[in-house]
PDB file of N, CA and C in Angstrom:
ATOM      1  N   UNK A   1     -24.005   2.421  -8.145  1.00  0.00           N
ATOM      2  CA  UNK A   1     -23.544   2.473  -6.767  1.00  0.00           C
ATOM      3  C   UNK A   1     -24.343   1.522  -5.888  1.00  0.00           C
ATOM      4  N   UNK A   2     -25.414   1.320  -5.961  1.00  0.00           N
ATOM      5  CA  UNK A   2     -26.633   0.632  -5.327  1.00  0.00           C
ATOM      6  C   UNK A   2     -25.853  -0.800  -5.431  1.00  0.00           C
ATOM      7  N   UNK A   3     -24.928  -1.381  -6.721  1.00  0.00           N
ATOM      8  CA  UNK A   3     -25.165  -2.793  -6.704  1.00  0.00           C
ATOM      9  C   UNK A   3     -24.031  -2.801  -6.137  1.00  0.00           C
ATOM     10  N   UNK A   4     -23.305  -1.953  -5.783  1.00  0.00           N
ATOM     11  CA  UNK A   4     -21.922  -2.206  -5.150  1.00  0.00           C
ATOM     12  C   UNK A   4     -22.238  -2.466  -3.207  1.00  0.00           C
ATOM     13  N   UNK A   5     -23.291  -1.392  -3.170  1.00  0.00           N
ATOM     14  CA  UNK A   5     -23.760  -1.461  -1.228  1.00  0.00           C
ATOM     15  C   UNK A   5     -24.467  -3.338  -1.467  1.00  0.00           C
ATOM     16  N   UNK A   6     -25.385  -3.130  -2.257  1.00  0.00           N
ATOM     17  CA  UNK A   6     -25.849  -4.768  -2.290  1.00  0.00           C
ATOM     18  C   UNK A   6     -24.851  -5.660  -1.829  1.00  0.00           C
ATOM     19  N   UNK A   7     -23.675  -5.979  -2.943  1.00  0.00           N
ATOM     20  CA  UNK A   7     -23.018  -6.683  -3.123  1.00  0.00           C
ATOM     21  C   UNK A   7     -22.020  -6.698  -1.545  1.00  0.00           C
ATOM     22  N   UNK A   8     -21.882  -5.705  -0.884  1.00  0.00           N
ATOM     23  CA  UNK A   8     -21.096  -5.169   0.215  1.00  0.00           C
ATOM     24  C   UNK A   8     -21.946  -5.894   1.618  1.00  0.00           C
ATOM     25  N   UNK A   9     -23.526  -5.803   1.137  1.00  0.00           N
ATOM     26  CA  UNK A   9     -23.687  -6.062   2.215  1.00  0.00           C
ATOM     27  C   UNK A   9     -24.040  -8.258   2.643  1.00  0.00           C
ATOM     28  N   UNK A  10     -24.566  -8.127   1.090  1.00  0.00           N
ATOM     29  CA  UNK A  10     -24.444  -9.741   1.102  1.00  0.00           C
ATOM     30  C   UNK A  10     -23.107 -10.058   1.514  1.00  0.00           C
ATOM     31  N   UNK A  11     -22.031  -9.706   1.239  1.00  0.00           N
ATOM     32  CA  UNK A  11     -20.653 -10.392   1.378  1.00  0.00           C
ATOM     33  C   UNK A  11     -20.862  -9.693   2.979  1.00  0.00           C
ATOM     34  N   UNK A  12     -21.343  -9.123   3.579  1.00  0.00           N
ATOM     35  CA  UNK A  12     -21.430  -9.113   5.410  1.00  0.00           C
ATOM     36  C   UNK A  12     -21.878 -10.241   5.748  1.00  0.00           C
ATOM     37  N   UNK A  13     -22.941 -10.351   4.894  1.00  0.00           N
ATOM     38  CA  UNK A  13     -24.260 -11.831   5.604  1.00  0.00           C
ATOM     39  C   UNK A  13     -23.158 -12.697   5.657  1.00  0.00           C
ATOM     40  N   UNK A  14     -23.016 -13.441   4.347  1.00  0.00           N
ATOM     41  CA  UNK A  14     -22.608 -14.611   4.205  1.00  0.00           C
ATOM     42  C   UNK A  14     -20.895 -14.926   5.362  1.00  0.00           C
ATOM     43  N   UNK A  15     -20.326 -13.714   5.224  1.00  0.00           N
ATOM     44  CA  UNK A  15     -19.035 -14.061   6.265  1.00  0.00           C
ATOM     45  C   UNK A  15     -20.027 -14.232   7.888  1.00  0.00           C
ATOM     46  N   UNK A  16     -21.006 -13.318   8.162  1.00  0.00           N
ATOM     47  CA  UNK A  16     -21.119 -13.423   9.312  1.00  0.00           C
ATOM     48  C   UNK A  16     -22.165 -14.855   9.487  1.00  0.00           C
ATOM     49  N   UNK A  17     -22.405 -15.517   8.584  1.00  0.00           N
ATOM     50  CA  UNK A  17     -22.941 -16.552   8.680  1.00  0.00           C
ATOM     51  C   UNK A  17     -22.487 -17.903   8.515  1.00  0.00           C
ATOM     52  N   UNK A  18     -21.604 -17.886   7.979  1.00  0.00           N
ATOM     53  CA  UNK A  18     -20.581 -18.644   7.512  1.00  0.00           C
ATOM     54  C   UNK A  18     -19.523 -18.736   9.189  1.00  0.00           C
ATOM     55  N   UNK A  19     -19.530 -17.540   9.647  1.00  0.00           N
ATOM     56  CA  UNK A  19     -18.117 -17.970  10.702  1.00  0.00           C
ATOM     57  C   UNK A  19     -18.936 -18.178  11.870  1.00  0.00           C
ATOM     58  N   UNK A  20     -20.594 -18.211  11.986  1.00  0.00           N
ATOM     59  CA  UNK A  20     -21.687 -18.795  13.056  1.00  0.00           C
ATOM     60  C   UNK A  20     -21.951 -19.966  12.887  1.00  0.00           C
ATOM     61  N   UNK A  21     -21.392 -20.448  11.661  1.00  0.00           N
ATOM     62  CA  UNK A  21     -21.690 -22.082  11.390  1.00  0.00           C
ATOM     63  C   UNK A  21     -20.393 -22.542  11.481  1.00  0.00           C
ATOM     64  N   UNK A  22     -18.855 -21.896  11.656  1.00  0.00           N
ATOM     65  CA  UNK A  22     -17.568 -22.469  11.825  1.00  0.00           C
ATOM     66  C   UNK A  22     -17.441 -22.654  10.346  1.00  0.00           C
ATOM     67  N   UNK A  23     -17.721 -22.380   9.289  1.00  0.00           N
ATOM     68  CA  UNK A  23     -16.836 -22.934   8.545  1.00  0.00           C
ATOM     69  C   UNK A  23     -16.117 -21.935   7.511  1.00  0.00           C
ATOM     70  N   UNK A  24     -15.192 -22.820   6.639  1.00  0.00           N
ATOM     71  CA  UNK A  24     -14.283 -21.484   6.051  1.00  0.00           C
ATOM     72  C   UNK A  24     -14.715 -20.549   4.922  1.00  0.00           C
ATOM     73  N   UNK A  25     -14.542 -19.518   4.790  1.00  0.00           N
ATOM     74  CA  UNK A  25     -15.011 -19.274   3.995  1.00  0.00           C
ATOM     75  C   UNK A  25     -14.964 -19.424   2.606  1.00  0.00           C
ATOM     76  N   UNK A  26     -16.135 -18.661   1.744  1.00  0.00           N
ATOM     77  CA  UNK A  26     -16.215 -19.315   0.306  1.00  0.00           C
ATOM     78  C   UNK A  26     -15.136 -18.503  -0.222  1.00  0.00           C
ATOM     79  N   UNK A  27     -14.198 -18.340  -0.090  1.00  0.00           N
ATOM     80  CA  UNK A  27     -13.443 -17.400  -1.050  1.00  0.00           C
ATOM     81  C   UNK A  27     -11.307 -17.437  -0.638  1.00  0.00           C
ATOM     82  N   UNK A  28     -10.750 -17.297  -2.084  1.00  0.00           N
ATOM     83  CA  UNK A  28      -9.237 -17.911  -1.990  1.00  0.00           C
ATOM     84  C   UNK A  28      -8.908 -16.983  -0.929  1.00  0.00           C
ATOM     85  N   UNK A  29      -7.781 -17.226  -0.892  1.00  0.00           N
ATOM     86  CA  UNK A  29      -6.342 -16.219   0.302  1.00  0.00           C
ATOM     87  C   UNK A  29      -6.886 -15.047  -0.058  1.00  0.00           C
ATOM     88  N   UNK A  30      -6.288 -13.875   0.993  1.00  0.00           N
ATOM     89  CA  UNK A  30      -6.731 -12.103   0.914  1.00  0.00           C
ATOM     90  C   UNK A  30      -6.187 -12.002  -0.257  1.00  0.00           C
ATOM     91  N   UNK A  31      -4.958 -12.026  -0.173  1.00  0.00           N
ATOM     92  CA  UNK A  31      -4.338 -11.114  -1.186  1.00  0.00           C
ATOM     93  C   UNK A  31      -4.560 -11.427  -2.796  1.00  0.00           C
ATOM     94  N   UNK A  32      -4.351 -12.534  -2.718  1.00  0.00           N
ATOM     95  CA  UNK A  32      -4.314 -13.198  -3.975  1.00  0.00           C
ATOM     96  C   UNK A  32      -6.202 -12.922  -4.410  1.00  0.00           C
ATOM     97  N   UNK A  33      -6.709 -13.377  -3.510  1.00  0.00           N
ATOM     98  CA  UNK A  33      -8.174 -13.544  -4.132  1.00  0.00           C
ATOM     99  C   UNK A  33      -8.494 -11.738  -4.836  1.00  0.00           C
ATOM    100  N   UNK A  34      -7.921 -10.818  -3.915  1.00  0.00           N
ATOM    101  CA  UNK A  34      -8.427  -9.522  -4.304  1.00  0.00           C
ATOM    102  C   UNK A  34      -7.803  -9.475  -5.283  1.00  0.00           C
ATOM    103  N   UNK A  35      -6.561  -9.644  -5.417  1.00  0.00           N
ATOM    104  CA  UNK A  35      -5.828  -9.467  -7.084  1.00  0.00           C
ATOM    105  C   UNK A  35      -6.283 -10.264  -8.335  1.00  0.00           C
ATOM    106  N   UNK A  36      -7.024 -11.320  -7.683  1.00  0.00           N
ATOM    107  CA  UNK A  36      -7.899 -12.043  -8.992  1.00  0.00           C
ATOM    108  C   UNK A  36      -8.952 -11.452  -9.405  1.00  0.00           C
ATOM    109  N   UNK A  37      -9.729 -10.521  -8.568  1.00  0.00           N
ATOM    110  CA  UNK A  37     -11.120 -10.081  -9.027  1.00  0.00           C
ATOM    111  C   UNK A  37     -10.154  -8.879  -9.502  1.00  0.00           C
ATOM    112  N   UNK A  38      -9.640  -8.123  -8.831  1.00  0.00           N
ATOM    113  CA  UNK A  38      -9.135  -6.858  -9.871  1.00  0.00           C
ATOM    114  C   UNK A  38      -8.707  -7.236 -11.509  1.00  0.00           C
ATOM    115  N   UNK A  39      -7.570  -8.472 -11.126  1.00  0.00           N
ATOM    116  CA  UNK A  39      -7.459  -8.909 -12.910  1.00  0.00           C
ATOM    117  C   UNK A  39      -8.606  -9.379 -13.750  1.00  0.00           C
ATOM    118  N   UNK A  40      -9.685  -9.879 -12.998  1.00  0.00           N
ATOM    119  CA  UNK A  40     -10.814 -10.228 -13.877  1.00  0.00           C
ATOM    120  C   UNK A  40     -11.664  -8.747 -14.396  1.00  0.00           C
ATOM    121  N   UNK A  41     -11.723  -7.878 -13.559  1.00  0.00           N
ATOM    122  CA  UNK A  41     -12.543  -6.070 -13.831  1.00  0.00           C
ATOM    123  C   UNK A  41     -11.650  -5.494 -15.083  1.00  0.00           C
ATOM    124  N   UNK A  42     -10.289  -6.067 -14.444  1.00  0.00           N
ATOM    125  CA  UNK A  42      -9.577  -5.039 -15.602  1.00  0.00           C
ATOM    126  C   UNK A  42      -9.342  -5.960 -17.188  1.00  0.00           C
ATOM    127  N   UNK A  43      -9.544  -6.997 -17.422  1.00  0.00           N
ATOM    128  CA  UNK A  43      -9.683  -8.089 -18.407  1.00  0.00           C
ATOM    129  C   UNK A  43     -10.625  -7.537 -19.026  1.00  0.00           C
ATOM    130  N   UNK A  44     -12.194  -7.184 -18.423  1.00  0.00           N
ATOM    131  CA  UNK A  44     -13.590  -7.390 -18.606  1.00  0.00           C
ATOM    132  C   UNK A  44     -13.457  -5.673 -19.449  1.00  0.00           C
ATOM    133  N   UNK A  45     -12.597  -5.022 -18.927  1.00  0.00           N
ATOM    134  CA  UNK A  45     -12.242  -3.392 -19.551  1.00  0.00           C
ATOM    135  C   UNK A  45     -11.730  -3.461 -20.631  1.00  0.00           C
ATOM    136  N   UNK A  46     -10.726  -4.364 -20.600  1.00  0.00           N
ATOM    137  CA  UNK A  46      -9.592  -4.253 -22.052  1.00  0.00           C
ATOM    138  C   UNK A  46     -10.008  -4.972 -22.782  1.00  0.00           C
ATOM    139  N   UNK A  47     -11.169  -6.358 -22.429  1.00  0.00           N
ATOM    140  CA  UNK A  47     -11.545  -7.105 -23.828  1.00  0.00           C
ATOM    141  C   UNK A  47     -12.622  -5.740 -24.984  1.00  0.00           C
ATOM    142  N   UNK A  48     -13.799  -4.373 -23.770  1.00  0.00           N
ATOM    143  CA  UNK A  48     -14.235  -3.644 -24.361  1.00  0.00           C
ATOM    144  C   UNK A  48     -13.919  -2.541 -25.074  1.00  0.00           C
ATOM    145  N   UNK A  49     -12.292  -2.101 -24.293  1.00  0.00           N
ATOM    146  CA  UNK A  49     -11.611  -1.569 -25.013  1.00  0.00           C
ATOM    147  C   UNK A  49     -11.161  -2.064 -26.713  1.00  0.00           C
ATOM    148  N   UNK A  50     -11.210  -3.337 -26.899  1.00  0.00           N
ATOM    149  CA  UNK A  50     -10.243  -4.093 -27.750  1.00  0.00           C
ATOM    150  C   UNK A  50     -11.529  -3.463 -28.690  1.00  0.00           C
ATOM    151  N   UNK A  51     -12.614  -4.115 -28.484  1.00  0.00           N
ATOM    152  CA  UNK A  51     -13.933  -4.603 -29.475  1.00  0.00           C
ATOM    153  C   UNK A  51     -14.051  -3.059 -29.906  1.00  0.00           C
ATOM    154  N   UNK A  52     -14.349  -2.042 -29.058  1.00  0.00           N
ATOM    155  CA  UNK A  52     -14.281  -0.998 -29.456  1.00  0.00           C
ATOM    156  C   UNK A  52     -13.588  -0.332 -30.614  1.00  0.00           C
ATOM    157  N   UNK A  53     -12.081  -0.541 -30.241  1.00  0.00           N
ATOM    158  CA  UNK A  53     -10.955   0.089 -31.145  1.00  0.00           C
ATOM    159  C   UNK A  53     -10.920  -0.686 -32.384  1.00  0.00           C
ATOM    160  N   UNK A  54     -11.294  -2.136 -32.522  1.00  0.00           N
ATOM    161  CA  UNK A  54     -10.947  -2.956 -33.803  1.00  0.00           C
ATOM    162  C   UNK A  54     -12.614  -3.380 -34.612  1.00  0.00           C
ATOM    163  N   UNK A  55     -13.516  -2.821 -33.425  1.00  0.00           N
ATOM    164  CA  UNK A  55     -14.770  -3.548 -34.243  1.00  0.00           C
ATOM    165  C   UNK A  55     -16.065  -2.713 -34.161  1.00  0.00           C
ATOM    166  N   UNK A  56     -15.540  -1.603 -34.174  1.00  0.00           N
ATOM    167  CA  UNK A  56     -16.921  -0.882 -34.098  1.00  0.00           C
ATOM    168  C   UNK A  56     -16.582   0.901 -35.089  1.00  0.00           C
TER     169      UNK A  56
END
């Protein structure tokens, strides 16, 4: 839980520092960008699922 507040609060810094310097931010469109990190979490699940079921 700890690395999730971390991670929550760096991504505060950097937007609120980033839009004090004007520029855009580091990261794609809303929607799309959130649906890329969800497909990358759920990839990162099913490759351990896979290894699990076929290799262990």
């Amino acid at each position: 839980m700890s690395e999730a507040i971390i991670a929550t609060v760096t991504g505060l810094f950097v937007g609120f520092l980033f839009s004090a310097l004007k520029l855009p931010i580091p990261a794609p469109p809303y929607l799309s960008g959130v649906m890329g990190i969800v497909g990358i979490y759920l990839g990162m699940h099913a490759y351990q699922q896979v290894i699990r079921l076929f290799f262990s």
